[in-house]
N, C-alpha and C. Protein backbone atom coordinates (compact mmCIF):
# COMPACT_ATOMS: atom_id res chain seq x y z
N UNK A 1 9.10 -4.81 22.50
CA UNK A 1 10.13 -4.07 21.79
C UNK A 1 9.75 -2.59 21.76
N UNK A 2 10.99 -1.96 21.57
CA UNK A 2 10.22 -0.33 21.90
C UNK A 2 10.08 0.12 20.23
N UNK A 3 10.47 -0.34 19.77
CA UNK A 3 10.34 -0.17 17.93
C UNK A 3 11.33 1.43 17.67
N UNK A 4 11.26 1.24 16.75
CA UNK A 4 12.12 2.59 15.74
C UNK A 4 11.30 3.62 15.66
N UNK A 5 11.32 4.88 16.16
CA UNK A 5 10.38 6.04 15.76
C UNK A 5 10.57 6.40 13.93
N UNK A 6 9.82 6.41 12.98
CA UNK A 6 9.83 6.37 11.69
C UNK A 6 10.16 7.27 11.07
N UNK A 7 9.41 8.59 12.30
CA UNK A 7 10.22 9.98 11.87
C UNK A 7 11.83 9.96 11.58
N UNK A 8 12.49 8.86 12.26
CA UNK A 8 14.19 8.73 12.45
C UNK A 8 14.45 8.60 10.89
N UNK A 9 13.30 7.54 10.56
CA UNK A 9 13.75 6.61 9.07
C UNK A 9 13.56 7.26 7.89
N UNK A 10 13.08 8.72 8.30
CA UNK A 10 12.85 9.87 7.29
C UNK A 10 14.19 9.82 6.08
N UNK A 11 13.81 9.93 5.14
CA UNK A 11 15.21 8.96 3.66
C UNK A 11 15.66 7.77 4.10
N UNK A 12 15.39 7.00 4.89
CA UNK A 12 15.91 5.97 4.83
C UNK A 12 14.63 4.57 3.90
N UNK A 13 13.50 5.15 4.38
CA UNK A 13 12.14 4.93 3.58
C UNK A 13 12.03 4.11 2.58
N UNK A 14 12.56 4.72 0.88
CA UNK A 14 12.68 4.33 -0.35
C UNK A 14 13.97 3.36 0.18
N UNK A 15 14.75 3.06 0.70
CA UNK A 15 15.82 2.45 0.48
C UNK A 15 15.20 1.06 1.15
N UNK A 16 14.52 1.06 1.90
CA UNK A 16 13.89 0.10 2.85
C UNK A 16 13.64 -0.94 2.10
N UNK A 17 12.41 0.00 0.87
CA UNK A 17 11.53 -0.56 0.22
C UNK A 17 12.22 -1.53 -1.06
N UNK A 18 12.97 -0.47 -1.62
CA UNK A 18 14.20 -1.00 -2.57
C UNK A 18 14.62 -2.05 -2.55
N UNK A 19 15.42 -2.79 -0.68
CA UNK A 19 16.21 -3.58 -0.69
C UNK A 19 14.92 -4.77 -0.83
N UNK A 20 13.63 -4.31 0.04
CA UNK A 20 12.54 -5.59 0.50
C UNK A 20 12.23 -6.18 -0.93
N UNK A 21 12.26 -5.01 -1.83
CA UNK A 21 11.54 -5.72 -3.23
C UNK A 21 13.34 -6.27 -4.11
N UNK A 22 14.12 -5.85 -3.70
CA UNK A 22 15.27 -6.80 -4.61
C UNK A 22 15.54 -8.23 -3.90
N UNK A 23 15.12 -8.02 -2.43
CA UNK A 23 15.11 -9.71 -1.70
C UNK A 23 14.07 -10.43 -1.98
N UNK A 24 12.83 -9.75 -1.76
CA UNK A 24 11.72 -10.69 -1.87
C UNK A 24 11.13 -10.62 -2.67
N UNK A 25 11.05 -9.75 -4.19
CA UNK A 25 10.70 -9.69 -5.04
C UNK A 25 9.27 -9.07 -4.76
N UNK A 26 8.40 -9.29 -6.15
CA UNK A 26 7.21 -8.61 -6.30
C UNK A 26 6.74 -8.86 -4.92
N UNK A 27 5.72 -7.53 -4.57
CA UNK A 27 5.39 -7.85 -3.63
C UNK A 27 4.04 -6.40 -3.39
N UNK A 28 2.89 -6.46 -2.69
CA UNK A 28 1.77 -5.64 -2.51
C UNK A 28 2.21 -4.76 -1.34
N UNK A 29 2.13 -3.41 -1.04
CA UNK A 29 2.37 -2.69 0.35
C UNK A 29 2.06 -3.37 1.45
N UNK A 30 1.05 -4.16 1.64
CA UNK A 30 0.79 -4.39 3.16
C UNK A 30 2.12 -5.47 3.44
N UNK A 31 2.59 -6.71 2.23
CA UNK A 31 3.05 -7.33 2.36
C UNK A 31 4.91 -6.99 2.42
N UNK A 32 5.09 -5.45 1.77
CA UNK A 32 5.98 -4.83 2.16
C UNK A 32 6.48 -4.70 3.29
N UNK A 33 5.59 -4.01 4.15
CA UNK A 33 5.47 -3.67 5.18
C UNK A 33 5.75 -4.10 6.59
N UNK A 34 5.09 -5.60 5.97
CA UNK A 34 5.13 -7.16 7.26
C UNK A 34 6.22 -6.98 7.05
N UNK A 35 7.36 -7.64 5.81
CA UNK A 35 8.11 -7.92 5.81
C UNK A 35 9.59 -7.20 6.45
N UNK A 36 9.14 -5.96 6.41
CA UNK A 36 10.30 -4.60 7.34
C UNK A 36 10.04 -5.41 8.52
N UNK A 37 8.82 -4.83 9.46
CA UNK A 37 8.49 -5.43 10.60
C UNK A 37 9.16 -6.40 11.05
N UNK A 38 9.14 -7.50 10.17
CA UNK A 38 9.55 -9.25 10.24
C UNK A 38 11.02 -9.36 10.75
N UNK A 39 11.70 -8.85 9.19
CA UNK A 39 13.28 -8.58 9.58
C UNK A 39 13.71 -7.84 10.38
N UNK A 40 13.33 -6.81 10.77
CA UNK A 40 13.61 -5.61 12.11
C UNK A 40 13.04 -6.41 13.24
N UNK A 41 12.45 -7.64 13.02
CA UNK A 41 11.98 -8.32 14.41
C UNK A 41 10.83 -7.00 15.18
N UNK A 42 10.39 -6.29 15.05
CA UNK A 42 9.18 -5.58 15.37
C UNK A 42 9.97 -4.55 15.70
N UNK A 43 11.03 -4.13 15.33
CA UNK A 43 11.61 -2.42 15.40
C UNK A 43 11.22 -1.48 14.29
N UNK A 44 10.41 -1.85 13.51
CA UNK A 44 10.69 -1.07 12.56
C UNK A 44 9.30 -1.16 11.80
N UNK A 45 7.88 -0.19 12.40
CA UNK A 45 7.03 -0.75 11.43
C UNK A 45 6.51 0.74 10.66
N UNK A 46 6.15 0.31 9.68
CA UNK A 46 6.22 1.48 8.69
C UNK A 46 4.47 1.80 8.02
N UNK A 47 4.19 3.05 8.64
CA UNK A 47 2.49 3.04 8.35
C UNK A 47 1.92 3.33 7.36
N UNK A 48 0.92 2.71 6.94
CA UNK A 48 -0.01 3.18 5.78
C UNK A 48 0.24 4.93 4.91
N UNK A 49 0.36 5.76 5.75
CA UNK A 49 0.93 7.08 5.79
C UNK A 49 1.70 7.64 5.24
N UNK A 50 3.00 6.95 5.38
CA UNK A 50 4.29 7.14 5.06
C UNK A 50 4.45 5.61 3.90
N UNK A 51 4.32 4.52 4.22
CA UNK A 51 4.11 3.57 2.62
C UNK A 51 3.88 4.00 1.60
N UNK A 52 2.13 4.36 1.59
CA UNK A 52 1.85 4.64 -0.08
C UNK A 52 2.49 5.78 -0.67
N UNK A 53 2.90 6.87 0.07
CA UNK A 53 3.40 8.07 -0.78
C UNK A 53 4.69 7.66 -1.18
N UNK A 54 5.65 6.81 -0.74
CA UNK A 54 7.06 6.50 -0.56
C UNK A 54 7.00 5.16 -1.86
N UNK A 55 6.13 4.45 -2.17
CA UNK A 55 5.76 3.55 -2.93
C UNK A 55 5.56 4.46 -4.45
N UNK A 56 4.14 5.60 -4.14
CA UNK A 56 4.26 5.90 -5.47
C UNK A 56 5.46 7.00 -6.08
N UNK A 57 5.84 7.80 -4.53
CA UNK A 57 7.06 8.29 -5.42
C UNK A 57 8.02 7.64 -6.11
N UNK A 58 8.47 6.26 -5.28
CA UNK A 58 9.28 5.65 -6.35
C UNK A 58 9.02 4.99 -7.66
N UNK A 59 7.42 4.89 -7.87
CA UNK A 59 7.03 4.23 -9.14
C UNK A 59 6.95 5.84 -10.26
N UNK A 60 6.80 7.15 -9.51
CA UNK A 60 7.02 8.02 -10.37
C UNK A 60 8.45 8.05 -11.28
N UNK A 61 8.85 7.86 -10.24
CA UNK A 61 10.88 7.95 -10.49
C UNK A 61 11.29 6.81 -11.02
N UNK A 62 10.48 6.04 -11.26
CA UNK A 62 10.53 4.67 -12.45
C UNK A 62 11.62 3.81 -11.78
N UNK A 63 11.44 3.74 -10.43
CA UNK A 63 12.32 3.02 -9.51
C UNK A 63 11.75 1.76 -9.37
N UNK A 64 10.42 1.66 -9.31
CA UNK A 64 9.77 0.33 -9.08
C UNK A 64 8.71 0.45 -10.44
N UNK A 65 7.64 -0.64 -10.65
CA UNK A 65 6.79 -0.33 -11.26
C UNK A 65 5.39 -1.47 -10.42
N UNK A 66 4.18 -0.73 -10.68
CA UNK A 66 3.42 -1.37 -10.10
C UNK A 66 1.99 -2.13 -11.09
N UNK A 67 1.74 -3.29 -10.75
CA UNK A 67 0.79 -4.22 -11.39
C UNK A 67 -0.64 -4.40 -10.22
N UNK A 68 -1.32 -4.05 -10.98
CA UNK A 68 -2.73 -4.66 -10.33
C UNK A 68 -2.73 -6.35 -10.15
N UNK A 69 -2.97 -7.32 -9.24
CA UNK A 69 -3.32 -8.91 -9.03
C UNK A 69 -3.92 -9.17 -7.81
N UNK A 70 -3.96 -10.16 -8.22
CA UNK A 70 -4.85 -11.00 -6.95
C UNK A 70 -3.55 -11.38 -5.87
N UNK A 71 -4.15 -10.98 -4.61
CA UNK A 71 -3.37 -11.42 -3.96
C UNK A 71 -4.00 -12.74 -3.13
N UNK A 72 -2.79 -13.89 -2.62
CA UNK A 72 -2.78 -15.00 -2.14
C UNK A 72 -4.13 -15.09 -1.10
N UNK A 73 -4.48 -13.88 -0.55
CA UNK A 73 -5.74 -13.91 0.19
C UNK A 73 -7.28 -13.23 -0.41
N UNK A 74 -6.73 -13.34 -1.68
CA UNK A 74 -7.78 -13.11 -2.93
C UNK A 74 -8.59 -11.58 -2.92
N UNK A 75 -7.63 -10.61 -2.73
CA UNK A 75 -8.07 -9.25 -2.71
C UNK A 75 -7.38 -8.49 -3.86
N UNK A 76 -7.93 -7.65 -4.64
CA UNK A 76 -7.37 -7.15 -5.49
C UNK A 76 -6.15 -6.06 -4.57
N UNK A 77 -4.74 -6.15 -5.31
CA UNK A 77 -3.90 -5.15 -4.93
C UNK A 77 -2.73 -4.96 -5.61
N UNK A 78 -1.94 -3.90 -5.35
CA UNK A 78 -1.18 -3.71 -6.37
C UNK A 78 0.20 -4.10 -6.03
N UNK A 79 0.77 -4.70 -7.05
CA UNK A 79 2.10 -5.51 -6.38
C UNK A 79 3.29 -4.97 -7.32
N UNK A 80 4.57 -4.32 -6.68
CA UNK A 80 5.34 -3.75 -6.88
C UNK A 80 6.51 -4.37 -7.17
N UNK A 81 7.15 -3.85 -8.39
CA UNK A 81 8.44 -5.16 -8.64
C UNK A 81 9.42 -4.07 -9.05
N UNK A 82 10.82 -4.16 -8.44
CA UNK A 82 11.88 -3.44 -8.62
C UNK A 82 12.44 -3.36 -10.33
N UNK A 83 12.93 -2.19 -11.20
CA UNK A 83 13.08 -1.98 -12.15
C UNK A 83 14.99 -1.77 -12.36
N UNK A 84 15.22 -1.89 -13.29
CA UNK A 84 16.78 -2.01 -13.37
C UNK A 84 17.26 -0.28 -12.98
N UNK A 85 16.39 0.20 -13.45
CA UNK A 85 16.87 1.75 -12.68
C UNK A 85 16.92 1.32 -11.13
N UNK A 86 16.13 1.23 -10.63
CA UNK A 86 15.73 0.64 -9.37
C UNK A 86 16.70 0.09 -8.32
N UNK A 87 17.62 -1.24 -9.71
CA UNK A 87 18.46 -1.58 -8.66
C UNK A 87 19.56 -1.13 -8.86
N UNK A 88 20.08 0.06 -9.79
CA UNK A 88 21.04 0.68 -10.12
C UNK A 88 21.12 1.75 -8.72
N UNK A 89 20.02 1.95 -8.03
CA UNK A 89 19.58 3.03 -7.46
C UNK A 89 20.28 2.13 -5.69
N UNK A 90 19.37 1.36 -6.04
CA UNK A 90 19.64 0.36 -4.85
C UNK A 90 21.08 0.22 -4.30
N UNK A 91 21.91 0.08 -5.12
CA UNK A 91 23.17 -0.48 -5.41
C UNK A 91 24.04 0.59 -4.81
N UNK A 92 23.72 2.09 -5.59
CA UNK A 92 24.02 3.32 -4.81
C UNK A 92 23.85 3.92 -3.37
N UNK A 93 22.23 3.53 -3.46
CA UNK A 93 22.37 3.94 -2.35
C UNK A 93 22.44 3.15 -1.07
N UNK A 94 22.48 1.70 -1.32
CA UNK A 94 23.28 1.04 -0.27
C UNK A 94 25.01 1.80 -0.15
N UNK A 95 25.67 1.91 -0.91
CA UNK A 95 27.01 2.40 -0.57
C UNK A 95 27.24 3.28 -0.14
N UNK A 96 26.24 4.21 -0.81
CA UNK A 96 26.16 5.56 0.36
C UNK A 96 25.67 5.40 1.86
N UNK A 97 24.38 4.71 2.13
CA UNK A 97 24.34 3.90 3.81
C UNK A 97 25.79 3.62 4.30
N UNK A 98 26.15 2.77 3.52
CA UNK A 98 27.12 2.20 4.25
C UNK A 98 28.25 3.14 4.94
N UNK A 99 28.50 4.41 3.52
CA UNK A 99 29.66 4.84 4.59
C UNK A 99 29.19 5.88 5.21
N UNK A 100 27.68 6.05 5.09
CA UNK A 100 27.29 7.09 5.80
C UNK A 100 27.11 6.79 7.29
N UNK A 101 26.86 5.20 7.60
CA UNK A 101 26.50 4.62 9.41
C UNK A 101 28.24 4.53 9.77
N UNK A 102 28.97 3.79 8.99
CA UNK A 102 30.05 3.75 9.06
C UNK A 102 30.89 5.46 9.92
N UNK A 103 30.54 6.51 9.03
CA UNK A 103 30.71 7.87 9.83
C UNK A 103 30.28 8.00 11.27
N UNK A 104 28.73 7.75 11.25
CA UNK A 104 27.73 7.87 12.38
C UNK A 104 28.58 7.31 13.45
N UNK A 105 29.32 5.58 13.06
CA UNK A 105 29.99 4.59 14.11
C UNK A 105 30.85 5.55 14.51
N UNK A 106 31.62 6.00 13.97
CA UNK A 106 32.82 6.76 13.80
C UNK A 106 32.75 7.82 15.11
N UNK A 107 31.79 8.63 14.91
CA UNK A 107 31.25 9.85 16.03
C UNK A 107 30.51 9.58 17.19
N UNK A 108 29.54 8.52 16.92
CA UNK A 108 28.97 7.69 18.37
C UNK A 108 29.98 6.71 19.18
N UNK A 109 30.62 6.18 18.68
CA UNK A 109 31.42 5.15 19.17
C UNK A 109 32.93 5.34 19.68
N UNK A 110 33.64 5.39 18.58
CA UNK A 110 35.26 5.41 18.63
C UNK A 110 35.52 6.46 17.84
N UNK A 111 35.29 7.39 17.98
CA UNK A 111 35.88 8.53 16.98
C UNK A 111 36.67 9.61 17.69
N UNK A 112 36.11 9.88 19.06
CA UNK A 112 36.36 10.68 19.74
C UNK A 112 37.73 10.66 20.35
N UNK A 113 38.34 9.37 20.89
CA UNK A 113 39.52 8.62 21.37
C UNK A 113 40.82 9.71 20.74
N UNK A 114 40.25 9.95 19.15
CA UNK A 114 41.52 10.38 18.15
C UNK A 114 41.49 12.21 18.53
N UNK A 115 40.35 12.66 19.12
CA UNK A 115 40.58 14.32 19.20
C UNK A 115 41.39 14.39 20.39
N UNK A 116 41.35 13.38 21.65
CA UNK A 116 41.83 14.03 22.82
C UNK A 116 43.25 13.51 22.40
């Protein structure tokens, strides 16, 4: 797979993270992370780099909040669980995605048909 350059996914980031923790609930960064990967089928992997800053900005912005536990492979880490701001946020800014690719379709695809 040739994967997603991440620089592309620049704001798209927090929203990523948003939807992974309102589907799959609590969950630790690395296990975040798989899980993009997983569902993007290997287009889409998101690095250590760009994770933790994108993680704690949203726990600044009281979008998520984060807990120290044990994780299933018995390492201490911190596991992140979406907050009702969070999915108020979520909720938004899925609708804004939406009609924002919806535009994108609009100008890449069939949009043009209507100028000539």
């Amino acid at each position: 797979m040739s994967g997603i350059n991440v620089r592309r996914l620049y704001g798209t980031l927090d929203l990523l993270i948003l939807k992974t923790l309102n589907t799959a609930g609590s969950q630790h960064g690395a296990a975040i992370a798989d899980l993009i990967l997983e569902v993007s089928r290997g287009e889409i992997q998101i690095e250590e780099g760009a994770l933790y800053p994108a993680l704690h900005r949203l726990q600044r912005g009281g979008l998520i909040e984060g807990e120290w536990r044990t994780s299933t492979k018995k390492y201490r880490a911190k596991f992140y669980t979406l907050t009702a701001k969070g999915k108020k946020e979520l909720t938004r800014a899925l609708k804004e995605w939406r009609a924002h690719t919806e535009a994108l379709g609009r100008i890449f695809e069939i949009g043009w048909e209507q100028v000539r």
